[in-house]
N, C-alpha and C. Protein backbone atom coordinates (compact mmCIF):
# COMPACT_ATOMS: atom_id res chain seq x y z
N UNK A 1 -33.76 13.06 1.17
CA UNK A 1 -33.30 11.85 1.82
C UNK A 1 -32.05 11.32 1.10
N UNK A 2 -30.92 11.33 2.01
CA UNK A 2 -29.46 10.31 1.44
C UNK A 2 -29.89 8.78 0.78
N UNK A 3 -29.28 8.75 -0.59
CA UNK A 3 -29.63 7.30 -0.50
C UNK A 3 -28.62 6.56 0.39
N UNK A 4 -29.21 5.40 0.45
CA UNK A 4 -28.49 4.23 1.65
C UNK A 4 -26.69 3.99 1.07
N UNK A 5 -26.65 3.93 -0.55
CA UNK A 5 -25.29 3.58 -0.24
C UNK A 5 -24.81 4.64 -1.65
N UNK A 6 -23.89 5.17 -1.83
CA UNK A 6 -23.13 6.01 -2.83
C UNK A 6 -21.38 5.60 -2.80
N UNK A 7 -21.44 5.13 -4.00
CA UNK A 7 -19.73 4.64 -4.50
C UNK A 7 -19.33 5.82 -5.24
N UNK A 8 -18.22 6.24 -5.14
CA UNK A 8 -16.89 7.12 -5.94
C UNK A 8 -16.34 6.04 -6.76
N UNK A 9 -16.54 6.48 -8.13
CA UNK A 9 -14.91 5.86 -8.33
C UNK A 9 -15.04 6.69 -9.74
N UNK A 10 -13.53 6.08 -10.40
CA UNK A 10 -13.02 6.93 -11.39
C UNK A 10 -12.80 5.51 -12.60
N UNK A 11 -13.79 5.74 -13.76
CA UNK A 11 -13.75 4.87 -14.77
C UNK A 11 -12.15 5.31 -15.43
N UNK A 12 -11.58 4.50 -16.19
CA UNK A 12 -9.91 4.38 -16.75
C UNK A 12 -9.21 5.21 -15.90
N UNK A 13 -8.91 4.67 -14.94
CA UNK A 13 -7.97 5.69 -13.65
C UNK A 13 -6.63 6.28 -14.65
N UNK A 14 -6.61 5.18 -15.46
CA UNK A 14 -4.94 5.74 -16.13
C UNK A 14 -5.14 6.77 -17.00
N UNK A 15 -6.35 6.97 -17.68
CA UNK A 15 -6.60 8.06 -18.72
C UNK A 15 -7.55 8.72 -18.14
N UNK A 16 -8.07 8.92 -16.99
CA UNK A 16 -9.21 10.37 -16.50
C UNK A 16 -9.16 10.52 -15.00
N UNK A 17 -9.37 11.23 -14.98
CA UNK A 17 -9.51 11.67 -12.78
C UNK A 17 -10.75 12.12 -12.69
N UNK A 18 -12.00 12.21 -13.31
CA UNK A 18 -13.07 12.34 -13.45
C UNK A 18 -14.10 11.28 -12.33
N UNK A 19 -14.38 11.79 -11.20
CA UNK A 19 -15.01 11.25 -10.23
C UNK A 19 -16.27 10.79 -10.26
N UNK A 20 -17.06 9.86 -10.68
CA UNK A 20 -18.69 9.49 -10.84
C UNK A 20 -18.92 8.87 -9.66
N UNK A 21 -20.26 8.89 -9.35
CA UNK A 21 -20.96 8.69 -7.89
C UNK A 21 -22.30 7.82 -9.00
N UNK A 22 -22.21 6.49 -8.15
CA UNK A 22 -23.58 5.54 -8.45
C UNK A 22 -23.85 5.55 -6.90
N UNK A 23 -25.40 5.83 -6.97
CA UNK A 23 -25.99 5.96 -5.83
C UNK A 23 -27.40 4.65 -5.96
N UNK A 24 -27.66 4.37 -4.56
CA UNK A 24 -28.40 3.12 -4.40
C UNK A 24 -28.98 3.58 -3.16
N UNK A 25 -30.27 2.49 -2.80
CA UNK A 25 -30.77 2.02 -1.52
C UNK A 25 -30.58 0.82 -1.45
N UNK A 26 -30.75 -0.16 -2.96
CA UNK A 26 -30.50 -1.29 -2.19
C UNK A 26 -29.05 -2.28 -2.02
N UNK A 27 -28.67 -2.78 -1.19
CA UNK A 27 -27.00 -3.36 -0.87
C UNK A 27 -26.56 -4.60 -2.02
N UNK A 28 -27.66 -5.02 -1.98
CA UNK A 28 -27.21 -5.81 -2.81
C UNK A 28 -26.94 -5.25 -4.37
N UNK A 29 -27.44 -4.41 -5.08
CA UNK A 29 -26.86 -3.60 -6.19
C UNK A 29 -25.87 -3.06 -5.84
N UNK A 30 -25.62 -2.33 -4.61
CA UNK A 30 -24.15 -1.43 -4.29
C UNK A 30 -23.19 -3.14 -4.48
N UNK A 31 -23.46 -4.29 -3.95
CA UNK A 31 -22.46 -4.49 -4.08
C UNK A 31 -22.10 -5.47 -5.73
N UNK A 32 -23.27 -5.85 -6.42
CA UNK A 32 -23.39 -5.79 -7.49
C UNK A 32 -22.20 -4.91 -8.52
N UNK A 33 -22.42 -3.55 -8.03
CA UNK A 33 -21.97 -2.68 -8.85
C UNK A 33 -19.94 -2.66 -8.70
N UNK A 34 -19.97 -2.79 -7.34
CA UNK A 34 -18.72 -3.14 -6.81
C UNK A 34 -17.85 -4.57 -7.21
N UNK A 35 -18.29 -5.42 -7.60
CA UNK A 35 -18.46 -6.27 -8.95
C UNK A 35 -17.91 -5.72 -9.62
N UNK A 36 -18.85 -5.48 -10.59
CA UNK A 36 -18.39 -4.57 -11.62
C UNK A 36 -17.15 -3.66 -11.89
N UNK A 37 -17.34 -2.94 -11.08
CA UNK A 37 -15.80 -1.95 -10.91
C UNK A 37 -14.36 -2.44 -10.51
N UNK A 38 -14.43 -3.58 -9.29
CA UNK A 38 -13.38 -5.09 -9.65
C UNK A 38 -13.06 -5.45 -10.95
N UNK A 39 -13.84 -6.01 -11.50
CA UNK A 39 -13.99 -6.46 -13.06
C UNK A 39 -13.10 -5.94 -13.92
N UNK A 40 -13.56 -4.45 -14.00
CA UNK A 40 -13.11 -3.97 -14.93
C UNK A 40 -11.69 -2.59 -14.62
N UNK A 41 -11.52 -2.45 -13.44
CA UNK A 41 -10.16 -2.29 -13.18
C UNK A 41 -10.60 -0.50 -12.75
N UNK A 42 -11.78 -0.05 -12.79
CA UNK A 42 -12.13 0.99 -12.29
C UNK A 42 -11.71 1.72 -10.91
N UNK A 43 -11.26 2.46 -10.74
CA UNK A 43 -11.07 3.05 -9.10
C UNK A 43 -11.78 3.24 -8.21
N UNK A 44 -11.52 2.45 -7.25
CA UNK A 44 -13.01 2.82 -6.27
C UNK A 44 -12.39 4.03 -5.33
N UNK A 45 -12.91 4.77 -5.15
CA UNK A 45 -12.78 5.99 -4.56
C UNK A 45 -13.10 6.12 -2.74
N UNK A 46 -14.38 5.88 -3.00
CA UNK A 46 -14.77 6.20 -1.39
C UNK A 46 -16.43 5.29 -1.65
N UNK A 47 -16.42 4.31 -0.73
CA UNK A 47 -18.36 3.76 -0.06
C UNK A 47 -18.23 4.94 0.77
N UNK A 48 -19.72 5.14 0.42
CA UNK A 48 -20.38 5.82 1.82
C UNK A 48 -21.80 5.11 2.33
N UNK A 49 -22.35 4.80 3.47
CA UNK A 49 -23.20 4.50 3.57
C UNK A 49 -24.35 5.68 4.49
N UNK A 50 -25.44 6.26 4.35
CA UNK A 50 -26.26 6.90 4.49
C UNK A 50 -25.19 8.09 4.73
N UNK A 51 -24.45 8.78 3.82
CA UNK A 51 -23.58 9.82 3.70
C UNK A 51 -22.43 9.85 4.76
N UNK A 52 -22.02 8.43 5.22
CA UNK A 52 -21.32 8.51 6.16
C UNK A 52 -20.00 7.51 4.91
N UNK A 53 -18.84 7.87 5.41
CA UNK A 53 -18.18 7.14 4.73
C UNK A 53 -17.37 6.13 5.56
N UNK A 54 -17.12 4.74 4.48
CA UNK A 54 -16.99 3.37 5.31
C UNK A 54 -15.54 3.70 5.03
N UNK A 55 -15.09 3.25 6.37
CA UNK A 55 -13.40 3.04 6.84
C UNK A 55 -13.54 1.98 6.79
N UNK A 56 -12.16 1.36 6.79
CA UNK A 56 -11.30 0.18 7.55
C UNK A 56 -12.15 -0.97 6.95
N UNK A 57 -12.57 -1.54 8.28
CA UNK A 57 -13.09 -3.00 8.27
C UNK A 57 -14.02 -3.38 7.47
N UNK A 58 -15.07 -2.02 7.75
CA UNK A 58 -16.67 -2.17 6.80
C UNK A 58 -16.39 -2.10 5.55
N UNK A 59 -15.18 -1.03 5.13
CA UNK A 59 -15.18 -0.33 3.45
C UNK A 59 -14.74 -2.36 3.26
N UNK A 60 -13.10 -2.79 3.97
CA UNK A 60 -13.07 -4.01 3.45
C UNK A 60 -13.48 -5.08 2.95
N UNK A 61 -14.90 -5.31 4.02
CA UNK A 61 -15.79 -6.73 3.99
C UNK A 61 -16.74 -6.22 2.81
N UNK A 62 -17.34 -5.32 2.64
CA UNK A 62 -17.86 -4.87 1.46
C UNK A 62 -17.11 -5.33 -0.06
N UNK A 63 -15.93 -4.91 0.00
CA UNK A 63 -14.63 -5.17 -0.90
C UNK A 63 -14.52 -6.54 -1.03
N UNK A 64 -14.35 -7.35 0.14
CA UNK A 64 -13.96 -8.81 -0.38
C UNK A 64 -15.09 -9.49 -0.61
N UNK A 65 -16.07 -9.62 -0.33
CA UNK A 65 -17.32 -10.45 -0.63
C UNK A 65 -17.17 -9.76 -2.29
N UNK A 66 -17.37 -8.68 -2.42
CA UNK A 66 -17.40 -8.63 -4.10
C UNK A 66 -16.58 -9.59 -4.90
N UNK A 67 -15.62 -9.32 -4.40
CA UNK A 67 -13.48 -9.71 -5.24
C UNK A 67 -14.10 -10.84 -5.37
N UNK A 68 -14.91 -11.82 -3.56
CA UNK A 68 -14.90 -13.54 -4.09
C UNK A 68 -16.02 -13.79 -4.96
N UNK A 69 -17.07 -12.68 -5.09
CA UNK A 69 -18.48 -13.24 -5.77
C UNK A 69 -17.95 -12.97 -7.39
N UNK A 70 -16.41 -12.57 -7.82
CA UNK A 70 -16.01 -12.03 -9.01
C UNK A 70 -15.17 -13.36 -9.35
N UNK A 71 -14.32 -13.58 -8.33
CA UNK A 71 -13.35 -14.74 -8.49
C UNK A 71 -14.34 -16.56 -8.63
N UNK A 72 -15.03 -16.18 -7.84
CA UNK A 72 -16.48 -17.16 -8.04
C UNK A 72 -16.78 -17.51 -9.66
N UNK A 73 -17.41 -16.08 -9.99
CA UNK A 73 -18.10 -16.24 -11.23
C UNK A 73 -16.63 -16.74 -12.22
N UNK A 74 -15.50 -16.19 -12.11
CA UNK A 74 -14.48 -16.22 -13.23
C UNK A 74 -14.31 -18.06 -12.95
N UNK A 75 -13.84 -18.48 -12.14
CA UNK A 75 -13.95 -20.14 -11.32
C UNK A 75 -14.89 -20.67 -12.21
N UNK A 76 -16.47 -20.42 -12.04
CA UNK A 76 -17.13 -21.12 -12.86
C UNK A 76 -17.35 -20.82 -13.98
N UNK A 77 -17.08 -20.23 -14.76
CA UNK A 77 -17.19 -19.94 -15.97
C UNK A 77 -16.23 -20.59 -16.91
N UNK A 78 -14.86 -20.65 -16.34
CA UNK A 78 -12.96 -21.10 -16.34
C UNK A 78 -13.45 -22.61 -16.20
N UNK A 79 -13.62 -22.89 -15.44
CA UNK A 79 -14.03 -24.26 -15.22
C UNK A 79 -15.30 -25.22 -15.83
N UNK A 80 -16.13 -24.38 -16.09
CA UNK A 80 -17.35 -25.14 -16.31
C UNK A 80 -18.01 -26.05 -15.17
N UNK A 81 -18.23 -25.31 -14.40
CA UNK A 81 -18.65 -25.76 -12.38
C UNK A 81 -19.65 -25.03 -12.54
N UNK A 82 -20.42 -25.32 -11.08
CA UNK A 82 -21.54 -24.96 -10.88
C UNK A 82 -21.30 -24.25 -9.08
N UNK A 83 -22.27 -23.53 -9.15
CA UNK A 83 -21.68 -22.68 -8.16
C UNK A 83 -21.60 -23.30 -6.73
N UNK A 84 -22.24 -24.52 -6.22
CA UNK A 84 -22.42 -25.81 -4.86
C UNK A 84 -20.41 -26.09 -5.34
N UNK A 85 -20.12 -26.60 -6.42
CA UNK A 85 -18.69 -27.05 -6.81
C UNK A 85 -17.62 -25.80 -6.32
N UNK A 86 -17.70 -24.60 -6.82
CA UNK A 86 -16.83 -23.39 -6.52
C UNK A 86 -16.91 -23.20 -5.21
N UNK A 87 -17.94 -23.51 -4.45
CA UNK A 87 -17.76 -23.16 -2.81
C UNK A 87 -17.44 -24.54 -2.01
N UNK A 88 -17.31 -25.67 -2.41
CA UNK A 88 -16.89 -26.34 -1.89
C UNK A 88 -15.17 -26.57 -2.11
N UNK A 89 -14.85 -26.23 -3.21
CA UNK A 89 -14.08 -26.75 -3.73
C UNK A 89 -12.88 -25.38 -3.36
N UNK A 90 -13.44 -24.31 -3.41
CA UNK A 90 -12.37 -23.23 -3.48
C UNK A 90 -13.03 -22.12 -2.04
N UNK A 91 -13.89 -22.30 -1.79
CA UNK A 91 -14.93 -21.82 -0.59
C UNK A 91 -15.04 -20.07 -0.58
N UNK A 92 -15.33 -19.97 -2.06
CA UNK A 92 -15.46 -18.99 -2.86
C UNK A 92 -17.47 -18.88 -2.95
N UNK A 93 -18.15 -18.18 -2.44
CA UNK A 93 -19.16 -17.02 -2.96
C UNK A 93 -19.17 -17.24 -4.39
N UNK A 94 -20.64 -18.06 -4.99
CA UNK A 94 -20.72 -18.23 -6.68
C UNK A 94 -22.22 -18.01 -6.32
């Protein structure tokens, strides 16, 4: 059985081309992890979802809900807010 979601990407794009695959069922860790790889400047390669790979719109909305739940956390952390404050205030996902 495919798991439900599998990310590509390439940890220090500038120093390796070395392709790793984190594989999931559940979405909310895929996008957890996608977090993460924002964060820290990692290459995202290719989503796939049940071995199908996300184009366009889907790979996007996947992409930006992360970026704001990243820009969120950096907001409140930068600020010392609470996450009701970051979505009202910047209508940012905390």
């Amino acid at each position: 059985m495919l798991p439900k979601f599998s990310i590509d990407y390439i940890c220090l794009p500038k120093h390796n081309k070395r392709v790793f695959t984190h594989l999931t069922d559940d979405p909310v860790e895929a996008e957890d992890f996608l977090m993460h790889l924002l964060a820290v400047g990692s290459r995202i390669v290719e989503i796939r979802h049940e071995g199908i790979p996300l184009k366009g719109h889907q790979a996007d909305k996947m992409l930006k809900v992360a970026a704001e739940r990243v820009a969120g956390l950096l907001l409140r952390e930068s600020l010392d807010i609470d996450g009701s404050e970051v979505k009202s205030r910047f209508a940012l996902a905390a």
